[in-house]
N, C-alpha and C. Protein backbone atom coordinates (compact mmCIF):
# COMPACT_ATOMS: atom_id res chain seq x y z
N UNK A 1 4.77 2.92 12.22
CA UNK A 1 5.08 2.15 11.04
C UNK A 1 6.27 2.79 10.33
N UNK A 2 7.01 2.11 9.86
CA UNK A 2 8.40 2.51 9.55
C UNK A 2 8.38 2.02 7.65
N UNK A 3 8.74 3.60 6.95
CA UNK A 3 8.33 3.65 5.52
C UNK A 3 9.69 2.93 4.90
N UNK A 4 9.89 1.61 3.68
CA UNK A 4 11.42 2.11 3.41
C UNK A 4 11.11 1.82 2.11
N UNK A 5 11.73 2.81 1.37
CA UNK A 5 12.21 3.02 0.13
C UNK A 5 13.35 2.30 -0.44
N UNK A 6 13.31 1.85 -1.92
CA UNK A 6 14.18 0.74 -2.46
C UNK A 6 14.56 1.77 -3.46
N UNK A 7 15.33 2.47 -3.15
CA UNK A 7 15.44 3.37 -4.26
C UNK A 7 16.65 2.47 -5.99
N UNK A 8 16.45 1.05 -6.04
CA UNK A 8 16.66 0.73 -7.13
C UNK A 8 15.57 -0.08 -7.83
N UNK A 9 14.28 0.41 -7.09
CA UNK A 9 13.45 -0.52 -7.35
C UNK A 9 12.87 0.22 -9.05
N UNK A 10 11.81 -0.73 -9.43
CA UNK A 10 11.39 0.04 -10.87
C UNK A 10 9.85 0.32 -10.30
N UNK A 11 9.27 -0.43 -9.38
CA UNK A 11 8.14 0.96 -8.96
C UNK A 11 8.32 2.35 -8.35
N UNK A 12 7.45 3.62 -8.61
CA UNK A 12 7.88 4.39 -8.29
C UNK A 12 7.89 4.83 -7.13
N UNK A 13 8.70 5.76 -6.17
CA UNK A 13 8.56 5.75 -5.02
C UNK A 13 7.24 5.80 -4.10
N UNK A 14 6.26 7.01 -4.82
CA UNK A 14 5.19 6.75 -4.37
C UNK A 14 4.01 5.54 -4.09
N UNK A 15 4.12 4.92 -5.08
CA UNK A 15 3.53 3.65 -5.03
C UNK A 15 4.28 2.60 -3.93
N UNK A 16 5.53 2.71 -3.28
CA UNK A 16 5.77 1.71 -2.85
C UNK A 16 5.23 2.26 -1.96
N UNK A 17 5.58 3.04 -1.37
CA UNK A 17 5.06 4.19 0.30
C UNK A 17 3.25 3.73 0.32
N UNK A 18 2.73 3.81 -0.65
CA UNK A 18 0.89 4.05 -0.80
C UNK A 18 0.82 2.03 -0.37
N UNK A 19 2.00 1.36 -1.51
CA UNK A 19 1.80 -0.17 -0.88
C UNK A 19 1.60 -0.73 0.37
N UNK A 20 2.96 0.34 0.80
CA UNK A 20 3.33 -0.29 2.48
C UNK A 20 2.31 0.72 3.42
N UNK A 21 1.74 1.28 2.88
CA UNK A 21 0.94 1.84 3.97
C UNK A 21 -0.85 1.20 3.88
N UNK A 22 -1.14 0.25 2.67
CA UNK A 22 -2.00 -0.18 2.42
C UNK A 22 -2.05 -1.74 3.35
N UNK A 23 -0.24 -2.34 3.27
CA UNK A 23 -0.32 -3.29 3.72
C UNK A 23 0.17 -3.35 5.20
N UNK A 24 0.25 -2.17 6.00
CA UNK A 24 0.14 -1.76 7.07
C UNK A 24 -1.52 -1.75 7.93
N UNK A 25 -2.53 -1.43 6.81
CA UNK A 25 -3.80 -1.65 7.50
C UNK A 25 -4.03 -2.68 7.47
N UNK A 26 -3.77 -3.44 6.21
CA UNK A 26 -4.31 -5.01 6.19
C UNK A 26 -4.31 -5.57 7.32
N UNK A 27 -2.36 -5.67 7.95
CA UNK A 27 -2.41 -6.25 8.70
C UNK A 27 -2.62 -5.87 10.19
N UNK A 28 -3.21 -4.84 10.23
CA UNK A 28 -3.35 -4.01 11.88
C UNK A 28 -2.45 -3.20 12.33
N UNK A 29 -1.34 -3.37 11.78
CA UNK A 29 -0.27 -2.40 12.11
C UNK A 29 -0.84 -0.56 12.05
N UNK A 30 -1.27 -0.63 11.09
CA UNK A 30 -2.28 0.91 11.26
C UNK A 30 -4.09 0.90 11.57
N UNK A 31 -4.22 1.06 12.46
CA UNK A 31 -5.84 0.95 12.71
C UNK A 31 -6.35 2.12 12.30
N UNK A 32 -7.85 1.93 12.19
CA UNK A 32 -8.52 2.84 11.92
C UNK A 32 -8.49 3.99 12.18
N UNK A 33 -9.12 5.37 12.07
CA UNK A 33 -8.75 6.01 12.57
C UNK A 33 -7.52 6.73 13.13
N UNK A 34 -6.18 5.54 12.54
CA UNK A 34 -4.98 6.47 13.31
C UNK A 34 -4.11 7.84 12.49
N UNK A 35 -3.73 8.66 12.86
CA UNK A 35 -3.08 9.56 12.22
C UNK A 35 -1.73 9.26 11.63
N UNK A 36 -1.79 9.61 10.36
CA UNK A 36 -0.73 9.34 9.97
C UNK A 36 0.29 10.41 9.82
N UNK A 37 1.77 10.59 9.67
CA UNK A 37 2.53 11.68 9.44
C UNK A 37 2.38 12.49 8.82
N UNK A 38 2.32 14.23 8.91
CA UNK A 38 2.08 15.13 7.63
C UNK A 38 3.07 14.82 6.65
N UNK A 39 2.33 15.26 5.95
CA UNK A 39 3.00 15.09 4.38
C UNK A 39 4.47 15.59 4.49
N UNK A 40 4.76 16.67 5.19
CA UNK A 40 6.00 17.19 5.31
C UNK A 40 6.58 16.27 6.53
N UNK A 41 6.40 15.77 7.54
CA UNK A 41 7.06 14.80 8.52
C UNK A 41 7.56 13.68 7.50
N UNK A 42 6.69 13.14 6.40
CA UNK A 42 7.07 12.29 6.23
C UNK A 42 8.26 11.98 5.48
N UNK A 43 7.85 13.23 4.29
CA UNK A 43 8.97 13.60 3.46
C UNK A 43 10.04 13.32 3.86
N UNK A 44 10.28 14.38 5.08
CA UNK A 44 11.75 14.57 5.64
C UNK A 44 12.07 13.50 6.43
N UNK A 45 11.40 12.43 6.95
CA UNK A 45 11.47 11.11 7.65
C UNK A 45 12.16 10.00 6.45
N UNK A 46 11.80 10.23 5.07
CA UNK A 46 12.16 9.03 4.24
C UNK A 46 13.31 10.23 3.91
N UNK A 47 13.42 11.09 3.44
CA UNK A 47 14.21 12.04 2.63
C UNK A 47 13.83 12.13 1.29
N UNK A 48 12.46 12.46 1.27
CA UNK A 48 12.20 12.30 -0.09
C UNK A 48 11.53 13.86 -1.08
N UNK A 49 10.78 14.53 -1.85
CA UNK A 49 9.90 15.77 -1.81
C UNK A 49 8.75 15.28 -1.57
N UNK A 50 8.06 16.39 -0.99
CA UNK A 50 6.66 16.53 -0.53
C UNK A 50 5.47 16.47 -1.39
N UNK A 51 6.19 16.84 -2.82
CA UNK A 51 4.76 16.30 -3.74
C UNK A 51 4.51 15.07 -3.65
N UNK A 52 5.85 14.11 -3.27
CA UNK A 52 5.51 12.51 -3.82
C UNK A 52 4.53 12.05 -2.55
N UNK A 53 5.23 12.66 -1.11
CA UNK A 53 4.05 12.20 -0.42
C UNK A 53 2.36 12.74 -0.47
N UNK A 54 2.52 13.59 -0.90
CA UNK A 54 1.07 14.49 -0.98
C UNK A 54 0.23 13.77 -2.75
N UNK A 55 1.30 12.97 -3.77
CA UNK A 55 0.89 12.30 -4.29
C UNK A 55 0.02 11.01 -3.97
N UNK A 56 1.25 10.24 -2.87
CA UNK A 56 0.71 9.34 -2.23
C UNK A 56 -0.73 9.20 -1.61
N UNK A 57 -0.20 10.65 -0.48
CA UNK A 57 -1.84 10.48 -0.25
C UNK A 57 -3.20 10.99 -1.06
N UNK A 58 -2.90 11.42 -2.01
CA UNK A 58 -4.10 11.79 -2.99
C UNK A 58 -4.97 10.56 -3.40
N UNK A 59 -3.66 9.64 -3.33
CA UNK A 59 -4.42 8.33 -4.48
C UNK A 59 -5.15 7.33 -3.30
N UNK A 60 -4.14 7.34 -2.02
CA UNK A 60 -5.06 6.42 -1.05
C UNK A 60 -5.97 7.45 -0.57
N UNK A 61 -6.38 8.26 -0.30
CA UNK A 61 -7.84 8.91 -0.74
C UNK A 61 -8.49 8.57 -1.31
N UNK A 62 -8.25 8.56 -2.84
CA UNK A 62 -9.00 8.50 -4.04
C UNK A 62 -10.06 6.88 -3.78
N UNK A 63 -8.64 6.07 -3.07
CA UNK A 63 -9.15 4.61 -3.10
C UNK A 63 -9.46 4.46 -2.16
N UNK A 64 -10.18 5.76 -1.03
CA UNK A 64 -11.19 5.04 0.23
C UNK A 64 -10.36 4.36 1.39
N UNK A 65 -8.64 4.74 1.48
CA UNK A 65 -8.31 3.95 2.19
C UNK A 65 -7.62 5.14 3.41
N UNK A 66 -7.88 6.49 3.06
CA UNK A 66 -7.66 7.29 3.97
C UNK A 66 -8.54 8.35 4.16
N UNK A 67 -8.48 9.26 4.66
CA UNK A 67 -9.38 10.40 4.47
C UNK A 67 -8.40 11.53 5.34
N UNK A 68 -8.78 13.07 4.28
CA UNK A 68 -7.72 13.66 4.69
C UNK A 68 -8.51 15.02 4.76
N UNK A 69 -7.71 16.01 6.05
CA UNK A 69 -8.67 17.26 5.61
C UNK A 69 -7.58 18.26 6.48
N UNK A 70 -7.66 19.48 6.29
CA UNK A 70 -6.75 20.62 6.52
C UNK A 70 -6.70 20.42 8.05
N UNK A 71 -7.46 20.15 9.38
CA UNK A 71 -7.40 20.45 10.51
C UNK A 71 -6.84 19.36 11.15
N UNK A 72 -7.14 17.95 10.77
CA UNK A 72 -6.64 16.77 11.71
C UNK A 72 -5.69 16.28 10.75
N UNK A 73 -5.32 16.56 9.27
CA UNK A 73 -4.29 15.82 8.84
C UNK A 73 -5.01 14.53 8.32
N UNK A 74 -3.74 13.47 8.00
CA UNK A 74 -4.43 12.08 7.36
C UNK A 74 -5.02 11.27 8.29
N UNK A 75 -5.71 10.66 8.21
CA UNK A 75 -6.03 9.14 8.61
C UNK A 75 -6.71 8.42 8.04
N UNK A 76 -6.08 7.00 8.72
CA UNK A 76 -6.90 5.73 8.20
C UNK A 76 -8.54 5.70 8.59
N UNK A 77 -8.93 5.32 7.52
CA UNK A 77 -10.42 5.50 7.32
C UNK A 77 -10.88 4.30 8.26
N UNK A 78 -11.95 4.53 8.97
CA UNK A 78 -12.45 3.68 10.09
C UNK A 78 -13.38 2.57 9.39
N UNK A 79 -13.68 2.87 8.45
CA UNK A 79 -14.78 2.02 7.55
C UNK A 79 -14.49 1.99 5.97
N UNK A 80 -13.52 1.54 5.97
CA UNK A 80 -13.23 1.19 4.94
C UNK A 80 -13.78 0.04 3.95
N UNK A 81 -14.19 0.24 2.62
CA UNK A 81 -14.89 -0.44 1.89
C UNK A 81 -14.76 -1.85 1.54
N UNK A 82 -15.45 -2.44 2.03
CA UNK A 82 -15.11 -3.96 1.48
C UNK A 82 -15.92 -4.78 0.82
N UNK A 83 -15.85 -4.23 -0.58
CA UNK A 83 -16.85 -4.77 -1.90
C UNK A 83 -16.33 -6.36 -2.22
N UNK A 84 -15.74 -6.95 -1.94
CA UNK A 84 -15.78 -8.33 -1.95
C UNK A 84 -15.01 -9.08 -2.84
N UNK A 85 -14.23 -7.92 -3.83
CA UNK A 85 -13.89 -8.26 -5.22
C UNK A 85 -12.65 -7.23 -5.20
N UNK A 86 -11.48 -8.54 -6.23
CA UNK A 86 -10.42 -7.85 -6.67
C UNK A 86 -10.62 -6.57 -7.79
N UNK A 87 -9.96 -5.45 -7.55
CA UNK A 87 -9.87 -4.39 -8.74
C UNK A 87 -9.24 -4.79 -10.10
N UNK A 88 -9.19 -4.81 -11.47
CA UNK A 88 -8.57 -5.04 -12.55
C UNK A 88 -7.27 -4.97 -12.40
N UNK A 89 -6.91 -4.02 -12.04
CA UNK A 89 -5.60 -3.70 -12.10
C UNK A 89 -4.75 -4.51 -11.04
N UNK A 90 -5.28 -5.10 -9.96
CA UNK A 90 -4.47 -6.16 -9.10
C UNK A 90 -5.08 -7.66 -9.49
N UNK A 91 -5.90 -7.90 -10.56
CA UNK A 91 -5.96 -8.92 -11.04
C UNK A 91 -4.88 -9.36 -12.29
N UNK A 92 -4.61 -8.05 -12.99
CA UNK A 92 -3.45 -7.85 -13.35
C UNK A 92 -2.22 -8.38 -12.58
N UNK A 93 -1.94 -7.61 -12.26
CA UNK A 93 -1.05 -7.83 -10.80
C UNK A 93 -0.57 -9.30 -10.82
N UNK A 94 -1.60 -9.93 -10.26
CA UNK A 94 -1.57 -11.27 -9.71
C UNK A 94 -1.61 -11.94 -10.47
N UNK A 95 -2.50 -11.90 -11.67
CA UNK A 95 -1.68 -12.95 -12.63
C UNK A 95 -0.44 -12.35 -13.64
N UNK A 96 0.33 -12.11 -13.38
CA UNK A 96 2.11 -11.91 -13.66
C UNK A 96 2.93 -12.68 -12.80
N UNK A 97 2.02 -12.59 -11.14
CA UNK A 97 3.05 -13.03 -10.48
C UNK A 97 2.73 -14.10 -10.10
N UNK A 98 1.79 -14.81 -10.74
CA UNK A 98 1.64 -16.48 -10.90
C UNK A 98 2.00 -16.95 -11.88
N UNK A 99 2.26 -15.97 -13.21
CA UNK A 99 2.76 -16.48 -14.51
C UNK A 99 4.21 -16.64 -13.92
N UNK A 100 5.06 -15.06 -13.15
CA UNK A 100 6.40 -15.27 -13.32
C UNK A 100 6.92 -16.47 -11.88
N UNK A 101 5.72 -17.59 -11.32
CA UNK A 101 5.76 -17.84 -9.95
C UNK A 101 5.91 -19.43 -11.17
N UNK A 102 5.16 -19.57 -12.05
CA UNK A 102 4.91 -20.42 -12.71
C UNK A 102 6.14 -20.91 -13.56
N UNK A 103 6.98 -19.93 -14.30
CA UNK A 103 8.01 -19.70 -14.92
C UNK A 103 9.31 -20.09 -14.08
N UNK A 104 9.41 -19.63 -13.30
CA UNK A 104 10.13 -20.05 -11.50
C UNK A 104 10.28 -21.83 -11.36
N UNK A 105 9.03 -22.14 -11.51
CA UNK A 105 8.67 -23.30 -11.29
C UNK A 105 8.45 -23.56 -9.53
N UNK A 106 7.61 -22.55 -9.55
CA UNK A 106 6.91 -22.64 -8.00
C UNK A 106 5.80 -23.90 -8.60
N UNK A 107 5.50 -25.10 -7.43
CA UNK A 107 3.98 -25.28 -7.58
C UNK A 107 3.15 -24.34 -7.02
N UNK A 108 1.58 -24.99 -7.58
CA UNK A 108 0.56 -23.95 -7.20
C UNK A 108 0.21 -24.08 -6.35
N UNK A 109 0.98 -25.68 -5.45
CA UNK A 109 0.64 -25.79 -3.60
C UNK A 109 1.39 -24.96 -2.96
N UNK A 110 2.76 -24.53 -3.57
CA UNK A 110 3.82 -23.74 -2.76
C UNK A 110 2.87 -22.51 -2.75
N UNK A 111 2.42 -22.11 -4.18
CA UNK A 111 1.78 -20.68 -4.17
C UNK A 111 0.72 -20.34 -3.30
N UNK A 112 -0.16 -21.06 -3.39
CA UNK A 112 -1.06 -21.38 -2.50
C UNK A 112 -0.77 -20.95 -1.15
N UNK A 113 0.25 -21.82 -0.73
CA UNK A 113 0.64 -21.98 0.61
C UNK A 113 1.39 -20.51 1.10
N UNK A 114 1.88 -20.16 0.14
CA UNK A 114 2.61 -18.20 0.56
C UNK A 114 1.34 -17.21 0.12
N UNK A 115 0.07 -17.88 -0.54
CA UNK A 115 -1.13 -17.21 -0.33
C UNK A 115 -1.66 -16.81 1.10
N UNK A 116 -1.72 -17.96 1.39
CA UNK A 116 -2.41 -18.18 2.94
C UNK A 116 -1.47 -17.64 4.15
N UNK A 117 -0.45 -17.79 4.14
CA UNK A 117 0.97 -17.45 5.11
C UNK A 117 0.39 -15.69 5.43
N UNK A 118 0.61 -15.58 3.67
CA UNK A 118 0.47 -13.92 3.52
C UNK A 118 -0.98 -13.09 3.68
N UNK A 119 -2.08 -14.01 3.61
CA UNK A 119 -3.59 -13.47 3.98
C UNK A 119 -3.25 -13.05 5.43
């Protein structure tokens, strides 16, 4: 899986890296169980410091979507949790980007329809 950084973006780097590696499992591109780059491979793979990746992976830890330990390094968690329900903070999320989809003057069939594309 190939990381890229928008470095004019206004999220911060870590969060985009923790995004694309979240939406790397979604879609199979990272399976269970696979190892991911040390924190220092990765660094020096994007060109970035090693706290931000060792940030990164703290938080997809935190959120059950990796598991990490001194001898094998990261990986994607084989059983990952699937409580059935959006978190606050991406309900957040999502309604901004139906308000700013709305504002646009997307319909809610177009939206809909780049819902489903994108599931």
């Amino acid at each position: 899986m190939i990381i890229k950084i928008d470095e004019y973006s206004d999220l911060p780097i870590y969060m985009q890296i923790r995004n694309q590696i979240v939406m790397g499992i979604s879609s199979g591109e990272l399976k269970g169980g696979e190892q991911l780059p040390t924190v220092r491979a990765l660094a020096l793979e994007i060109g970035i410091n090693t706290m931000t990746v060792s940030k990164t992976y703290q938080l997809l830890k935190s959120e059950g979507y990796i598991m990490t330990d001194r001898k094998n390094g990261a990986r994607v968690r084989p059983d990952i949790s699937k409580s059935g329900e959006i978190s606050e903070g991406n309900k957040s999320e999502l309604k901004r980007i139906v308000s700013e989809a709305r504002l646009s003057g997307v319909s809610k069939e177009q939206l809909k329809e780049l819902i489903d594309e994108f599931y």
